[in-house]
C-alpha atoms as a PDB file:
ATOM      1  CA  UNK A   1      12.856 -83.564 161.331  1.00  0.00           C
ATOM      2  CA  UNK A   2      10.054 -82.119 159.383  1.00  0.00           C
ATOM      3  CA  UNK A   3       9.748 -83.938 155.772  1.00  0.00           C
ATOM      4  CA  UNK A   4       9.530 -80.488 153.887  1.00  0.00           C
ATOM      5  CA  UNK A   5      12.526 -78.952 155.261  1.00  0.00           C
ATOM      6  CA  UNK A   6      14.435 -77.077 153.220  1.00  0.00           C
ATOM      7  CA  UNK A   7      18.369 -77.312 153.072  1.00  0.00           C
ATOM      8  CA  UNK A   8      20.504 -75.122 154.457  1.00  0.00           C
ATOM      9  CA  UNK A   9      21.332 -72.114 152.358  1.00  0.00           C
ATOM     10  CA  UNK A  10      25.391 -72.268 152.579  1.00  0.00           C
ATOM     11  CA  UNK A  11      28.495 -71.650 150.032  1.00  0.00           C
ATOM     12  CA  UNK A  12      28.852 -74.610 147.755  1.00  0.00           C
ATOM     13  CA  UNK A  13      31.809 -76.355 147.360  1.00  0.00           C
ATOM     14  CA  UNK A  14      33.702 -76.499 144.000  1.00  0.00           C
ATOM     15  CA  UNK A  15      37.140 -78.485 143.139  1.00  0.00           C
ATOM     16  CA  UNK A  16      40.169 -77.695 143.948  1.00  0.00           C
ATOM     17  CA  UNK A  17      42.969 -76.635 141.493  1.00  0.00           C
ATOM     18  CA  UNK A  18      46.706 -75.113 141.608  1.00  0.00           C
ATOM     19  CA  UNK A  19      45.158 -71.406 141.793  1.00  0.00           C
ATOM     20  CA  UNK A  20      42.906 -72.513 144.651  1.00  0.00           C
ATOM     21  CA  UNK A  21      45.141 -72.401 147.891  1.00  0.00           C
ATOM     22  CA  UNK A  22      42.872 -70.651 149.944  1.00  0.00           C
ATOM     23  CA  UNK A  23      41.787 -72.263 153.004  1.00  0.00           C
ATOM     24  CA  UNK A  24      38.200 -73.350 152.549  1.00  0.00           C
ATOM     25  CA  UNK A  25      35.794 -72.350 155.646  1.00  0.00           C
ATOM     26  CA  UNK A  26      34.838 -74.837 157.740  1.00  0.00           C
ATOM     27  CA  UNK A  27      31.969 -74.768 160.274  1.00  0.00           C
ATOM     28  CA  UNK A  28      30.689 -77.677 162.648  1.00  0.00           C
ATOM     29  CA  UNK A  29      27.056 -76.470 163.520  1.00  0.00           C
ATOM     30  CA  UNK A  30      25.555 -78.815 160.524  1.00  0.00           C
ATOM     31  CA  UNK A  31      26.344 -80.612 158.085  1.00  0.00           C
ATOM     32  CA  UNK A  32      25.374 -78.426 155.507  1.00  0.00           C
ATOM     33  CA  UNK A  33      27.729 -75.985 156.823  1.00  0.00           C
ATOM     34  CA  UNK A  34      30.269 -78.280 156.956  1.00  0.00           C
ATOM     35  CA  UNK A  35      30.670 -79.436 153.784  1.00  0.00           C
ATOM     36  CA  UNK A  36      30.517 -76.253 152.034  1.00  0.00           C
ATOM     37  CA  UNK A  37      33.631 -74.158 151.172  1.00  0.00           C
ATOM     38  CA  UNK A  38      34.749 -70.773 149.740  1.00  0.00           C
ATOM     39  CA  UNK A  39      33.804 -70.524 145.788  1.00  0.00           C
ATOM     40  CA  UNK A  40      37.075 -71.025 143.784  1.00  0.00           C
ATOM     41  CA  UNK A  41      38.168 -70.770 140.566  1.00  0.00           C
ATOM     42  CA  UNK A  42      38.714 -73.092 137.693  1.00  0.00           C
ATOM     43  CA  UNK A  43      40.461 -70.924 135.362  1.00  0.00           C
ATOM     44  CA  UNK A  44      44.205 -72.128 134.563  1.00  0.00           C
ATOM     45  CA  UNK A  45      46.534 -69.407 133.475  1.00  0.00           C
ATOM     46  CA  UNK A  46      48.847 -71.755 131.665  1.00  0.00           C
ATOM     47  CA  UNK A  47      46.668 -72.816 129.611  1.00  0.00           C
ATOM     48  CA  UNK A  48      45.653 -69.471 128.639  1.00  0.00           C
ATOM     49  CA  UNK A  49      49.063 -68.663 127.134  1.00  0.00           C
ATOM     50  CA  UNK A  50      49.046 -70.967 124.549  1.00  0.00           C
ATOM     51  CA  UNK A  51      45.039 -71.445 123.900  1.00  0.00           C
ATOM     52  CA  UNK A  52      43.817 -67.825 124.231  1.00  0.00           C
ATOM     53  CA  UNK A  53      46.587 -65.220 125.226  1.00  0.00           C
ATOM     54  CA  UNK A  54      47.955 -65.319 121.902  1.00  0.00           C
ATOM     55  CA  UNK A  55      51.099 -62.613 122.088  1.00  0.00           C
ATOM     56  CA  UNK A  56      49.869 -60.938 125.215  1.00  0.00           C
ATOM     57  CA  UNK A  57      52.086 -61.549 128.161  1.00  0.00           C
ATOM     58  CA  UNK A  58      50.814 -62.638 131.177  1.00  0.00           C
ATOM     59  CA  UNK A  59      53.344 -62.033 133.741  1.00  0.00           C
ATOM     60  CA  UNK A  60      51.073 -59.791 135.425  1.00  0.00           C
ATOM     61  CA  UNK A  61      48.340 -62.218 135.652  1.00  0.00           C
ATOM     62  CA  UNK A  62      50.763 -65.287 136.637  1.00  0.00           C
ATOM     63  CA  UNK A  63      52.222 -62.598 139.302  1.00  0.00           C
ATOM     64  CA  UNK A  64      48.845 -61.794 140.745  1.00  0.00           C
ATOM     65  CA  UNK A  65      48.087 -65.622 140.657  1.00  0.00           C
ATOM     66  CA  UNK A  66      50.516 -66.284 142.872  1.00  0.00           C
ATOM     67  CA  UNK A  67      49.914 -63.437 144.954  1.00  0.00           C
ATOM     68  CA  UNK A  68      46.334 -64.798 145.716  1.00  0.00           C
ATOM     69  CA  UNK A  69      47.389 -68.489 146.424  1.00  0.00           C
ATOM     70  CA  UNK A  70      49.958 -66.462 149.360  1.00  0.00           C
ATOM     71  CA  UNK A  71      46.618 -64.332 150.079  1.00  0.00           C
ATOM     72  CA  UNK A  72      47.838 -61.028 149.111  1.00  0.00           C
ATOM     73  CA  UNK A  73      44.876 -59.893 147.518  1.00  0.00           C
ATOM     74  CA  UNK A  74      45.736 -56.398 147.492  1.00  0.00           C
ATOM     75  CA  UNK A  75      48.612 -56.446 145.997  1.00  0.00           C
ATOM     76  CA  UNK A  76      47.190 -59.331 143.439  1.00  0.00           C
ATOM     77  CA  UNK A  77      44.355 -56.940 142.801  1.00  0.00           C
ATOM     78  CA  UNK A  78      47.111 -54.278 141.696  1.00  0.00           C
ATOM     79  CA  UNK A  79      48.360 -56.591 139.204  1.00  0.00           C
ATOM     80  CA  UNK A  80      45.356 -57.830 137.611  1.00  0.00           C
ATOM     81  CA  UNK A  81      44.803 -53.496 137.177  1.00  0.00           C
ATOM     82  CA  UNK A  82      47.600 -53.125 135.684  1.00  0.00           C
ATOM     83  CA  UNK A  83      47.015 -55.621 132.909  1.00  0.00           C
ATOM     84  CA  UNK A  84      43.582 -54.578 132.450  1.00  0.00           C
ATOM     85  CA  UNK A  85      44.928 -50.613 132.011  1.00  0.00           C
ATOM     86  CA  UNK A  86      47.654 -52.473 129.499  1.00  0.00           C
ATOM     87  CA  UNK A  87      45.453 -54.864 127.971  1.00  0.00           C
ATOM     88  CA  UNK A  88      41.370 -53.298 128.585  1.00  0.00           C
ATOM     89  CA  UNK A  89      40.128 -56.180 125.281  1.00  0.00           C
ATOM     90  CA  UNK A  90      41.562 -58.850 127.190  1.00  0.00           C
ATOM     91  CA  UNK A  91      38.535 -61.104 129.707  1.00  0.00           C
ATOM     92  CA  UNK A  92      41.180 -62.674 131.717  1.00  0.00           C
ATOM     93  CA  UNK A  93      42.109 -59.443 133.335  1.00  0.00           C
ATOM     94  CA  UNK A  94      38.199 -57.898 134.564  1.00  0.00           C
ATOM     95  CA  UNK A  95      37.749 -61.745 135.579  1.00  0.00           C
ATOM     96  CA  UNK A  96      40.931 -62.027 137.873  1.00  0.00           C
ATOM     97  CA  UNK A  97      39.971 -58.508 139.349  1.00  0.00           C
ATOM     98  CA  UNK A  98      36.363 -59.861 139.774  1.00  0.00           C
ATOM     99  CA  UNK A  99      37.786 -62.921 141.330  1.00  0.00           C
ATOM    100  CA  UNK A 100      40.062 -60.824 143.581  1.00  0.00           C
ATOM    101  CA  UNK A 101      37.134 -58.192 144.711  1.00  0.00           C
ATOM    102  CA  UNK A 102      34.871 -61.690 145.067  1.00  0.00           C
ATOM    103  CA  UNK A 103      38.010 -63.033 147.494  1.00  0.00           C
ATOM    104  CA  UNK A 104      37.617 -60.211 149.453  1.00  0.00           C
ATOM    105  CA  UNK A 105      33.801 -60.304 149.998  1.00  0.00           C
ATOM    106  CA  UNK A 106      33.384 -57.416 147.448  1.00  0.00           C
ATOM    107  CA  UNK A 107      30.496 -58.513 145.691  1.00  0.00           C
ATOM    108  CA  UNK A 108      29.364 -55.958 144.052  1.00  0.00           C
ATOM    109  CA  UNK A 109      32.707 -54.956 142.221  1.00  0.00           C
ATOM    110  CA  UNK A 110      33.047 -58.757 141.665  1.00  0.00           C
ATOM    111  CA  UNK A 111      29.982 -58.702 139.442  1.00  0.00           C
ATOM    112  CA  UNK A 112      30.816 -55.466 137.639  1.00  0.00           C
ATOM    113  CA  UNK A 113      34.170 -56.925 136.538  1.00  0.00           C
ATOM    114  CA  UNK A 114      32.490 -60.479 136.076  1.00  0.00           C
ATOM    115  CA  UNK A 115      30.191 -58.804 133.394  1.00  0.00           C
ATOM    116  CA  UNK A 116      33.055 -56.634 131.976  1.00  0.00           C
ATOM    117  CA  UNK A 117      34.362 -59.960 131.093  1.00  0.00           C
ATOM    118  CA  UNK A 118      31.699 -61.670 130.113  1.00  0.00           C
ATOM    119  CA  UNK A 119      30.775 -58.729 127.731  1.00  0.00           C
ATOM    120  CA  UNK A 120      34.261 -58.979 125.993  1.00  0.00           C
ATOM    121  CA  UNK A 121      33.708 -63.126 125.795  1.00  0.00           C
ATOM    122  CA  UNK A 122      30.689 -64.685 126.098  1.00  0.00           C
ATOM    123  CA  UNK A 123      31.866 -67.908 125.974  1.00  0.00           C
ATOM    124  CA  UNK A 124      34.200 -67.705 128.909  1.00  0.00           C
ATOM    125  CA  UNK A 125      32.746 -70.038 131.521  1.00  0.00           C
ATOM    126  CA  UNK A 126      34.225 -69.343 134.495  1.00  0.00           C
ATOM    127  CA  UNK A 127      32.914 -65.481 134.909  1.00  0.00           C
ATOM    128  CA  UNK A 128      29.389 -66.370 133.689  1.00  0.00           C
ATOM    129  CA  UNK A 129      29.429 -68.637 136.625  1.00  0.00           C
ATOM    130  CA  UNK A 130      30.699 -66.872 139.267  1.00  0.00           C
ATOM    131  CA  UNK A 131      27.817 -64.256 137.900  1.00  0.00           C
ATOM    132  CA  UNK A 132      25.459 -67.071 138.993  1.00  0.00           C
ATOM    133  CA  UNK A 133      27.445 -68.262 141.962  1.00  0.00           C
ATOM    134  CA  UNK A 134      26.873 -64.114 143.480  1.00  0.00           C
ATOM    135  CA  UNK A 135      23.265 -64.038 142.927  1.00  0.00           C
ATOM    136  CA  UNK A 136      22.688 -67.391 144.641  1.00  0.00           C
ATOM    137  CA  UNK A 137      24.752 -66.284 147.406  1.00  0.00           C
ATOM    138  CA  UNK A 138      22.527 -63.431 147.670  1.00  0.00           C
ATOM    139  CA  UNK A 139      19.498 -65.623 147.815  1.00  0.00           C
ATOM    140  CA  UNK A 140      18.605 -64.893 144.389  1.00  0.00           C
ATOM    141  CA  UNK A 141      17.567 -67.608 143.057  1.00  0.00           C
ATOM    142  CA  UNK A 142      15.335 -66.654 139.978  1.00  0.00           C
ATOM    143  CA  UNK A 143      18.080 -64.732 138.733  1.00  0.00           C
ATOM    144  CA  UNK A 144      20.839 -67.332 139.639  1.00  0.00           C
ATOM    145  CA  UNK A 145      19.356 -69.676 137.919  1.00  0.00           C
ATOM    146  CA  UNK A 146      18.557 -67.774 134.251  1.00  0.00           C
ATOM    147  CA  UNK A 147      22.203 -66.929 134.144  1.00  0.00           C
ATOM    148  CA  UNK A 148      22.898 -71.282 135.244  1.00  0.00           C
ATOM    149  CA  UNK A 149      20.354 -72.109 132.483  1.00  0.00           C
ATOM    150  CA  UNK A 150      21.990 -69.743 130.025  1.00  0.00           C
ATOM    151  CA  UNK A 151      25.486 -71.647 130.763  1.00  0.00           C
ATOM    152  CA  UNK A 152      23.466 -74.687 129.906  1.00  0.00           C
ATOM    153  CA  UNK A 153      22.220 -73.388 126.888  1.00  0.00           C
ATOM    154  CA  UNK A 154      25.688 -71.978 125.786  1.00  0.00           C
ATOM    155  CA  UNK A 155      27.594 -75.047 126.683  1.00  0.00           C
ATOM    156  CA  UNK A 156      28.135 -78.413 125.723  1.00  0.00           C
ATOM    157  CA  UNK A 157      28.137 -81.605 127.615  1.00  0.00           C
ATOM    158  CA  UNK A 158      31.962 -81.998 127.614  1.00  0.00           C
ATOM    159  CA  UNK A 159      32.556 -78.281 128.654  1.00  0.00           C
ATOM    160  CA  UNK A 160      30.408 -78.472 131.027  1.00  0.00           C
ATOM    161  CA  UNK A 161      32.250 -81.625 132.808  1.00  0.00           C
ATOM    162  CA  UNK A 162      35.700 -80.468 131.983  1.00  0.00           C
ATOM    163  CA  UNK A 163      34.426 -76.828 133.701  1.00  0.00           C
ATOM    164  CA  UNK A 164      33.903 -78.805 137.333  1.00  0.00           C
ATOM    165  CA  UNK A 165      31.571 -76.506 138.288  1.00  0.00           C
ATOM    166  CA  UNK A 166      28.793 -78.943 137.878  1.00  0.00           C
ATOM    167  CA  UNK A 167      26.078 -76.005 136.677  1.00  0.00           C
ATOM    168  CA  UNK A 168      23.029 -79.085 136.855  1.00  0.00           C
ATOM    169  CA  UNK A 169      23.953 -78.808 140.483  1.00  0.00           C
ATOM    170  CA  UNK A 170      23.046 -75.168 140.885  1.00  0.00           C
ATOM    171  CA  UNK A 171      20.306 -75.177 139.244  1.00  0.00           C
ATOM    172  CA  UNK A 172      18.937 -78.300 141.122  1.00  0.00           C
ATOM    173  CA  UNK A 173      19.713 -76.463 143.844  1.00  0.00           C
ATOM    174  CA  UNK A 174      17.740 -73.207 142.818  1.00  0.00           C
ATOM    175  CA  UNK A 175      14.697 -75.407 141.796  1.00  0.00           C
ATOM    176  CA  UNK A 176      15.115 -76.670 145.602  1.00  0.00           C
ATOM    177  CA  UNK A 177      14.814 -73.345 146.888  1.00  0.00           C
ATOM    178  CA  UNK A 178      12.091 -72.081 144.638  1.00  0.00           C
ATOM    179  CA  UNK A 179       9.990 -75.041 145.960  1.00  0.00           C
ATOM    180  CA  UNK A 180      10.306 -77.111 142.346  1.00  0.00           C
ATOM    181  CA  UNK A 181      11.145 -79.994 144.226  1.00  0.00           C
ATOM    182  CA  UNK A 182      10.619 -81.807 141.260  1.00  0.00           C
ATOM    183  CA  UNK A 183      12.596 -79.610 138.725  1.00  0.00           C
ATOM    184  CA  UNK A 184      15.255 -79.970 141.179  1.00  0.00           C
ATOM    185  CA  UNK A 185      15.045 -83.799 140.808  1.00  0.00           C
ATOM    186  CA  UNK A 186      15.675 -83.902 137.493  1.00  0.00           C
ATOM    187  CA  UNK A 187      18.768 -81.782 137.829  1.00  0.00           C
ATOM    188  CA  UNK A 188      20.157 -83.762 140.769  1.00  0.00           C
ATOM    189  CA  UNK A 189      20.292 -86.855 138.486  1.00  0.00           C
ATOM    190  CA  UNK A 190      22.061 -84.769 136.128  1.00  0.00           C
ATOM    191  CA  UNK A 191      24.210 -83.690 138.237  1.00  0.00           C
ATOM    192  CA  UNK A 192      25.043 -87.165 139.907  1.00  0.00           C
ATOM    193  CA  UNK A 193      25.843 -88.278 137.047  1.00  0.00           C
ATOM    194  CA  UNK A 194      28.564 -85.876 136.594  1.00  0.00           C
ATOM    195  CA  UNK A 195      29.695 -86.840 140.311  1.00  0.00           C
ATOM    196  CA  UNK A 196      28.414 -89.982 141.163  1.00  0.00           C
ATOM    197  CA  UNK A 197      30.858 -89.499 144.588  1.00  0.00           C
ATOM    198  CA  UNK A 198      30.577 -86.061 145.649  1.00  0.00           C
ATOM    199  CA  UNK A 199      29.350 -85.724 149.203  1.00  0.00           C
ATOM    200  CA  UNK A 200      27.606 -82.657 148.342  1.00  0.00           C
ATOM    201  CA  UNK A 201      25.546 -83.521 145.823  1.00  0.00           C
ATOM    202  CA  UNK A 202      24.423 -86.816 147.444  1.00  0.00           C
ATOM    203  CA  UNK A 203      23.926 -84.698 150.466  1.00  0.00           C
ATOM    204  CA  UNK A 204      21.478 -82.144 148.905  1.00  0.00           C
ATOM    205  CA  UNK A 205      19.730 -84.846 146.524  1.00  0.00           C
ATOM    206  CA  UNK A 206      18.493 -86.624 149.502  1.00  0.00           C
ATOM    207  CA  UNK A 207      17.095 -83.772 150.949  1.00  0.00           C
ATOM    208  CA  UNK A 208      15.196 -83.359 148.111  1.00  0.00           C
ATOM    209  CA  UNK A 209      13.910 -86.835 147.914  1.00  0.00           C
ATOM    210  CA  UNK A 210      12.616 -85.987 151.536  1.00  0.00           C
ATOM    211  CA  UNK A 211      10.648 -82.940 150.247  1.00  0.00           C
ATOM    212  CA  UNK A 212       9.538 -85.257 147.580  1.00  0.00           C
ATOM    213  CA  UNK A 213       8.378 -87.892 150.301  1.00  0.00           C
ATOM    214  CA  UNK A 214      10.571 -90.510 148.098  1.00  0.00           C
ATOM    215  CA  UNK A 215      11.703 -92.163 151.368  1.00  0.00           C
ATOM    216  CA  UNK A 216      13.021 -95.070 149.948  1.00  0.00           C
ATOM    217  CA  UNK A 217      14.862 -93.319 147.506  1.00  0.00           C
ATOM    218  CA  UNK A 218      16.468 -90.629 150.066  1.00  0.00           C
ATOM    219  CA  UNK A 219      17.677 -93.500 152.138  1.00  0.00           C
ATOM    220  CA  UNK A 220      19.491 -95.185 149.390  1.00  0.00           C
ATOM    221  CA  UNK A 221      20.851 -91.815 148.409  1.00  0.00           C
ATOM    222  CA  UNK A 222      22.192 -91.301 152.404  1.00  0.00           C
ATOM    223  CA  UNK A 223      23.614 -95.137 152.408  1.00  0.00           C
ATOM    224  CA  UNK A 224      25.464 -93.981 149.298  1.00  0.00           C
ATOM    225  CA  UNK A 225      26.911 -90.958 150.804  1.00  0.00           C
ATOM    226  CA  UNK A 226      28.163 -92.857 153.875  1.00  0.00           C
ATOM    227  CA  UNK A 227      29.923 -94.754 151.383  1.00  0.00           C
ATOM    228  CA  UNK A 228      31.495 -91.464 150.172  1.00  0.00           C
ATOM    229  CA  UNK A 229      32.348 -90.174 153.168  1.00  0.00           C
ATOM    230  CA  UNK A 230      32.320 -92.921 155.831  1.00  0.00           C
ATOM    231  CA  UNK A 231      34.380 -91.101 158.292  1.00  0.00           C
ATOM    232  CA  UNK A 232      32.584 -87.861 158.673  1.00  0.00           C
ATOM    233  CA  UNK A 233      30.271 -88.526 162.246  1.00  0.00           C
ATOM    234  CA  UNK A 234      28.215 -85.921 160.956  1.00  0.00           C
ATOM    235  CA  UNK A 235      26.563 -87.397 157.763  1.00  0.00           C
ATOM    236  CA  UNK A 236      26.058 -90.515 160.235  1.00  0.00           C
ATOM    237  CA  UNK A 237      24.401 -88.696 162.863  1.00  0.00           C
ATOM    238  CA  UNK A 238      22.281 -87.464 160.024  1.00  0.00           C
ATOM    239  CA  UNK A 239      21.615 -90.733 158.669  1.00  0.00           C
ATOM    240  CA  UNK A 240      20.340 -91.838 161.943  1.00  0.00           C
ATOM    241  CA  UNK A 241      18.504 -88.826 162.395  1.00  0.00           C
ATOM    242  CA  UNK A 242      16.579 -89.499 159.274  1.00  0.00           C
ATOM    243  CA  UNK A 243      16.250 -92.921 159.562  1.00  0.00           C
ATOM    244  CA  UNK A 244      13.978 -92.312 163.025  1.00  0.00           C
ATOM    245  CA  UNK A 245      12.180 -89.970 161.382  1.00  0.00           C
ATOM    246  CA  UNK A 246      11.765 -92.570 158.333  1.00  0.00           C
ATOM    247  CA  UNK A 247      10.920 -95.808 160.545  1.00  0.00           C
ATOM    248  CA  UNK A 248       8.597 -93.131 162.401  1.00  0.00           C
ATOM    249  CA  UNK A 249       6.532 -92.494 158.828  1.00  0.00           C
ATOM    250  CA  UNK A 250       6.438 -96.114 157.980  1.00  0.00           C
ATOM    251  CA  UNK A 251       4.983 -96.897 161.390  1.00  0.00           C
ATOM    252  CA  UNK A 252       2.446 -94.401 161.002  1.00  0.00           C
ATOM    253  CA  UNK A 253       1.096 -95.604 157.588  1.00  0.00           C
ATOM    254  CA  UNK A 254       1.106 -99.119 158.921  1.00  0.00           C
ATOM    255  CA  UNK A 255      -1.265 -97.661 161.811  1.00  0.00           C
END
């Protein structure tokens, strides 16, 4: 295992809510692949009605809702249109037909409609990330992370937590890739904090550690994941993997 390897460039995994029923994508070839999933969404259309909706009805959206969780994205996508053609200064519409064209790997009509929406509301935190969520699935990770820092900037701590998305994540993770192992530390932490027992995050923050040859500190972070997940025979093969490699290092600066 070489000490500045990168981690595996993979879909992230977000939490789960009722709109979420797809089934997430599972692979077995790493453990990086293996814990990742499908991006989801966040947004909750019954609390729209009352918070945002105002008077608009949302049957259409509630009926394309449930049309995605029985993965009928087609005809989900038709409802969604038709309450953007009846409703065009509404955000919830352009997002759920960005989410929709996103669901079916249509990326670049997800971000068109992302930005529709995020042109009518700034402030609506779900399609600025799935904006950032796109461009780091393209490997883009200078502009993934100015539209991550700008939800940062935009948003405050308790948004940001109540959002799930854990943006300090994403951007630790863009750091990582951009080689600002460091940066990406700092972010990590942040992002721990949010999750002290997501897999994921402990997963990718000891990587890091290893590109920042804080051994010690990775193999704490890998004990703590086990914890976590103590079942998964992949993040203990891993362990072991980097605990050779580890006891290998310490031998040689003994030498």
């Amino acid at each position: 295992m070489s000490e500045k390897k990168k981690i595996s460039k993979g879909k992230v995994e977000t939490k789960k809510t009722a709109l979420e029923k797809e089934t997430d994508t599972k692979n077995s070839e790493s453990p990086s692949k293996k814990i990742a999933s499908k991006p989801k969404t966040k947004t909750e259309t019954k609390s729209h009605k009352t918070e945002e909706l105002g008077n608009v009805d949302d049957s259409l959206l509630i009926d394309g809702i449930t049309y995605i969780e029985q993965n009928k994205l087609d005809t989900a996508l038709e409802c969604f249109d038709d309450f953007c053609k009846k409703y065009p200064d509404s955000h919830f519409g352009w997002y759920y037909v960005g989410y929709t064209k996103m669901l079916q790997n249509k990326k670049k009509d997800a971000m068109k409609n992302f930005k529709k929406a995020s042109k009518i509301n700034n402030k609506f935190l779900p399609s600025l990330y799935y904006q950032g969520l796109l461009e780091f699935e393209n490997n883009d990770f200078p502009k993934a992370l100015i539209i991550f820092d700008d939800i940062m900037e935009r948003f405050n701590s308790d948004e940001l937590k109540d959002s799930n998305f854990n943006i300090p994540y994403f951007i630790a993770i863009c750091h990582h890739y951009l080689g600002n192992f460091q940066r990406a530390e700092e972010y990590f932490l942040f992002a721990y904090n949010l999750t002290p027992e997501d897999p994921v995050v402990l997963y990718y923050k000891g990587f890091n550690e290893v590109a920042l040859k804080n051994y010690d500190f990775a193999a704490e972070t890998f004990k703590n994941l086990l914890y976590v997940d103590i079942n998964n025979q992949q993040f203990w093969d891993l362990v072991k993997g980097y605990m050779y490699f580890y006891h290998q290092h310490e031998e040689e600066k003994e030498g």
